[in-house]
C-alpha atoms as a PDB file:
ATOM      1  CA  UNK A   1       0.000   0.000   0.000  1.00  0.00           C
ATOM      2  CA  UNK A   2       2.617   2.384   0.509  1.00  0.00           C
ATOM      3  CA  UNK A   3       4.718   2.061  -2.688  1.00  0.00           C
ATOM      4  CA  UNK A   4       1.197   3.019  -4.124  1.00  0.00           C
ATOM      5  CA  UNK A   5       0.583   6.039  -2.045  1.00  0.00           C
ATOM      6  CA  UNK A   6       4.411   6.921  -3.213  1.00  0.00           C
ATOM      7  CA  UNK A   7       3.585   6.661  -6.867  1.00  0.00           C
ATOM      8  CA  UNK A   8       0.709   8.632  -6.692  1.00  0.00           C
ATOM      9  CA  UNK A   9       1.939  11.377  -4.741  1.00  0.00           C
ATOM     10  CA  UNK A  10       5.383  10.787  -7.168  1.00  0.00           C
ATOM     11  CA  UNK A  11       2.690  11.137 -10.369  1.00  0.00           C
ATOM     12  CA  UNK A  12       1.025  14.096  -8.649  1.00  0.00           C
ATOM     13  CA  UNK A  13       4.198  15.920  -8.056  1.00  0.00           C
ATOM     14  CA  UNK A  14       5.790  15.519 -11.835  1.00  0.00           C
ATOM     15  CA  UNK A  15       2.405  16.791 -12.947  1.00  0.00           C
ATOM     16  CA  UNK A  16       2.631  20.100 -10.784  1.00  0.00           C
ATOM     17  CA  UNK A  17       6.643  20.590 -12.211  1.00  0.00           C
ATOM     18  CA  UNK A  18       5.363  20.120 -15.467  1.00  0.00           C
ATOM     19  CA  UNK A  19       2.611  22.854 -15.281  1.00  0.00           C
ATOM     20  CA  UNK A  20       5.272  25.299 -13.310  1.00  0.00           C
ATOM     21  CA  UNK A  21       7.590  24.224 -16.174  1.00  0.00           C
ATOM     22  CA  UNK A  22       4.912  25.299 -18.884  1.00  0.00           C
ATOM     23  CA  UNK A  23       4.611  28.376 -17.495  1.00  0.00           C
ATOM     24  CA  UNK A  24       7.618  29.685 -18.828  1.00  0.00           C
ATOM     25  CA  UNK A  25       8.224  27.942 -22.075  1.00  0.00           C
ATOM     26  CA  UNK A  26       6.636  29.720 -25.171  1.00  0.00           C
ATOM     27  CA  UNK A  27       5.186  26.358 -26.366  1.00  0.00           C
ATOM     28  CA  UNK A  28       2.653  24.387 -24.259  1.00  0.00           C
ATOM     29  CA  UNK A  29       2.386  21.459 -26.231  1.00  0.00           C
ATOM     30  CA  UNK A  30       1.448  18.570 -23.522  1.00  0.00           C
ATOM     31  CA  UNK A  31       0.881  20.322 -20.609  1.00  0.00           C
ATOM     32  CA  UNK A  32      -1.548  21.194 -18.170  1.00  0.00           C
ATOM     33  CA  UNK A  33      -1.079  25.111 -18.510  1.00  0.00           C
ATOM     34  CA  UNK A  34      -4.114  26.761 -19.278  1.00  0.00           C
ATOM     35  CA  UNK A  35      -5.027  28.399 -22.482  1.00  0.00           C
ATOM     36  CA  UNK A  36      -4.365  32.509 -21.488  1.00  0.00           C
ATOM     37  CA  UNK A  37      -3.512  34.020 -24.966  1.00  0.00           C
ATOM     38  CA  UNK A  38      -5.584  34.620 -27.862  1.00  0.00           C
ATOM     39  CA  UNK A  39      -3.973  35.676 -31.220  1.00  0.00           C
ATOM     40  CA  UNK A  40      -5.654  36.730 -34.220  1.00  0.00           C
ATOM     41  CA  UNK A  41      -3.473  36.076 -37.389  1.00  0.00           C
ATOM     42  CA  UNK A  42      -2.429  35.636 -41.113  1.00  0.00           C
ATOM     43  CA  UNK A  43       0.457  34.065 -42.870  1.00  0.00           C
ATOM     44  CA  UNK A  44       1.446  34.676 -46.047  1.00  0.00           C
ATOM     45  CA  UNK A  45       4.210  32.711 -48.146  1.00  0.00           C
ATOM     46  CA  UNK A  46       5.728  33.410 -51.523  1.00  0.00           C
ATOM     47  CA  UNK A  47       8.094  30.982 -53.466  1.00  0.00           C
ATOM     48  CA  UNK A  48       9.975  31.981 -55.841  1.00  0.00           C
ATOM     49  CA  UNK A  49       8.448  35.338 -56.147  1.00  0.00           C
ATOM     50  CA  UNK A  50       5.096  33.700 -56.695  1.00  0.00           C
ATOM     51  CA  UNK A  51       2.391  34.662 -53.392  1.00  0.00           C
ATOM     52  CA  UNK A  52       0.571  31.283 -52.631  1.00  0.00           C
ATOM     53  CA  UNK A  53      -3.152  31.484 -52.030  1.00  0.00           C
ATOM     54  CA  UNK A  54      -4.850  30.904 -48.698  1.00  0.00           C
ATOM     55  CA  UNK A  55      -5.763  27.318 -50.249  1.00  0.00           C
ATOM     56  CA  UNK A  56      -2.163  26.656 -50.750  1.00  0.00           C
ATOM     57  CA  UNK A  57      -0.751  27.880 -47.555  1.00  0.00           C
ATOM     58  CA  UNK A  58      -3.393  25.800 -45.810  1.00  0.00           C
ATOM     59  CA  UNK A  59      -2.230  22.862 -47.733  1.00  0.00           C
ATOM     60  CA  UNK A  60       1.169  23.116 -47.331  1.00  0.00           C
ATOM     61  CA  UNK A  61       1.206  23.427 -43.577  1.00  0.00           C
ATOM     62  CA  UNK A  62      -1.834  21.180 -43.095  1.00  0.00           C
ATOM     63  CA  UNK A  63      -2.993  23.899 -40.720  1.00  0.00           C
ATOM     64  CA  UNK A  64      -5.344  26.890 -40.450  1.00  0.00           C
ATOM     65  CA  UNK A  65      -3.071  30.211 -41.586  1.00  0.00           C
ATOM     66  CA  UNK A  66      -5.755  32.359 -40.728  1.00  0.00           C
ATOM     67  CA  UNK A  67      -7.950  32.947 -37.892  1.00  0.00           C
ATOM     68  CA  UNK A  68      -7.827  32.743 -34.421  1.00  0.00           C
ATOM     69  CA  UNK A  69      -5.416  30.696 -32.376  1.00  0.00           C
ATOM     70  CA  UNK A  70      -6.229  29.802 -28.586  1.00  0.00           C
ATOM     71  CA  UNK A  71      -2.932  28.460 -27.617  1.00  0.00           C
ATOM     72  CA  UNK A  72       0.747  30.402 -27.789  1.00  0.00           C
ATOM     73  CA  UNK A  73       1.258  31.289 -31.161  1.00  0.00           C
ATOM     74  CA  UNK A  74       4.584  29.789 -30.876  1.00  0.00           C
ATOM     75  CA  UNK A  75       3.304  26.871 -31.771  1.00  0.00           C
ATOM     76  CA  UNK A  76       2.260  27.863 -35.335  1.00  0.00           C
ATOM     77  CA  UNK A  77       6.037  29.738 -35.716  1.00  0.00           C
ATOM     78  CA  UNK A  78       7.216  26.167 -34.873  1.00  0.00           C
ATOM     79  CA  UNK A  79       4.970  24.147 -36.903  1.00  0.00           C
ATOM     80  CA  UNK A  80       6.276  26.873 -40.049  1.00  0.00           C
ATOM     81  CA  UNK A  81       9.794  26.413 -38.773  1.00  0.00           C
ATOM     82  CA  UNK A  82       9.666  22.827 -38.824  1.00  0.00           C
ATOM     83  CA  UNK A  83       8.399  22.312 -42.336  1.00  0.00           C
ATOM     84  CA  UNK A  84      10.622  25.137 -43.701  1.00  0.00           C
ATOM     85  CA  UNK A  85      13.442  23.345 -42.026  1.00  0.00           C
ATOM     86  CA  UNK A  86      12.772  19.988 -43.365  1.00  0.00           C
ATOM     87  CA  UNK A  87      10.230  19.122 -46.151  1.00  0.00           C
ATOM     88  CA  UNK A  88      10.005  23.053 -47.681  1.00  0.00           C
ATOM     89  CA  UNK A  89      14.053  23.458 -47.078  1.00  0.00           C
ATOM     90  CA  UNK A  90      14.538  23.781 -51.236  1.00  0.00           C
ATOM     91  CA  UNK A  91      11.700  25.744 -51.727  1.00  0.00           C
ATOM     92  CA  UNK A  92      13.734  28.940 -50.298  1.00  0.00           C
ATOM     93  CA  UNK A  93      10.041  30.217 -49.495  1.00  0.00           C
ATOM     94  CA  UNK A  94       9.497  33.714 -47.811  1.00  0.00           C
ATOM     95  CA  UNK A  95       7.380  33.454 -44.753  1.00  0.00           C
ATOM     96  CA  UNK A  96       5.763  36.212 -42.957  1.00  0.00           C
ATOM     97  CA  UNK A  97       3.241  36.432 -40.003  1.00  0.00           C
ATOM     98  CA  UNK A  98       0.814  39.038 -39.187  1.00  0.00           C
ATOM     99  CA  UNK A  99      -0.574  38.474 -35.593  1.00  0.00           C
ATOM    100  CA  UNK A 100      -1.854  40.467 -32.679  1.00  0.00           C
ATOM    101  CA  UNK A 101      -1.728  38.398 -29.215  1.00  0.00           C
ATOM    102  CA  UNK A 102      -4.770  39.373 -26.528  1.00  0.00           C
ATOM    103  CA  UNK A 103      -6.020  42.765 -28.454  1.00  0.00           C
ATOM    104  CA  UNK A 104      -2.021  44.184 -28.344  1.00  0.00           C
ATOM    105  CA  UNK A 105      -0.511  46.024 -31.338  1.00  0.00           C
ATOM    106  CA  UNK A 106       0.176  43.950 -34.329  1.00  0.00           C
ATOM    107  CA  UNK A 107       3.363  42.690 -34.660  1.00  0.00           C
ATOM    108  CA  UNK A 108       5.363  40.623 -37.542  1.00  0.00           C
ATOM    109  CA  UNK A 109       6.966  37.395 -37.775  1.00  0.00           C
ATOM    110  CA  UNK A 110       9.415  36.222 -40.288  1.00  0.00           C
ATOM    111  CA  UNK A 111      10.489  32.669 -40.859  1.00  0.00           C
ATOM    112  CA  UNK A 112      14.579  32.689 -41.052  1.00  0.00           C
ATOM    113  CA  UNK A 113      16.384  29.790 -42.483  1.00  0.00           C
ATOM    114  CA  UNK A 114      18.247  27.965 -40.198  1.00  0.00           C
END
């Protein structure tokens, strides 16, 4: 009975680290961190001088590029950085972000090649 009461209060205790932990990381992936930011935002791309359309944007990222986002928009700069970084890496595309986080002043994000 007691190695049972240890796990628990073991599983209890790695859950509470990994909320405090979330706290301060821009993602929040798998974590128990609630939802506190709001961003409204677009993304545009253009590949070899050529703008894709919303439809292709969507497609390519398998992800809404427009909308509203309840999580960290660091997620969605990840999820572009990862593609651009792997799959899209010979596609020298130009990424840009248009987003405004909880009502704030719009701000711009630009995907740099790693």
């Amino acid at each position: 009975m007691k190695v049972r009461g240890f796990i628990g209060i073991l599983f209890l205790c790695i859950q509470i680290g990994l909320i405090v932990h979330a706290r301060f990381i821009p993602e929040r992936f798998f974590c128990w961190a609630p939802y506190d930011q709001h961003t409204k935002f677009q993304v545009f791309v253009s590949i070899d001088g050529k703008t894709l359309s919303p439809e292709e944007t969507v497609a390519r990222y398998k992800y809404k590029m427009k909308g509203w986002e309840q999580r960290s928009i660091d997620n969605i700069f990840s999820l572009i950085s990862q593609y651009e970084n792997t799959y899209g890496k010979d596609d020298n595309a130009q990424v840009t972000m248009i987003y405004s986080t909880n009502g704030h002043d719009e701000k711009k994000w630009t995907f740099k090649h790693e």
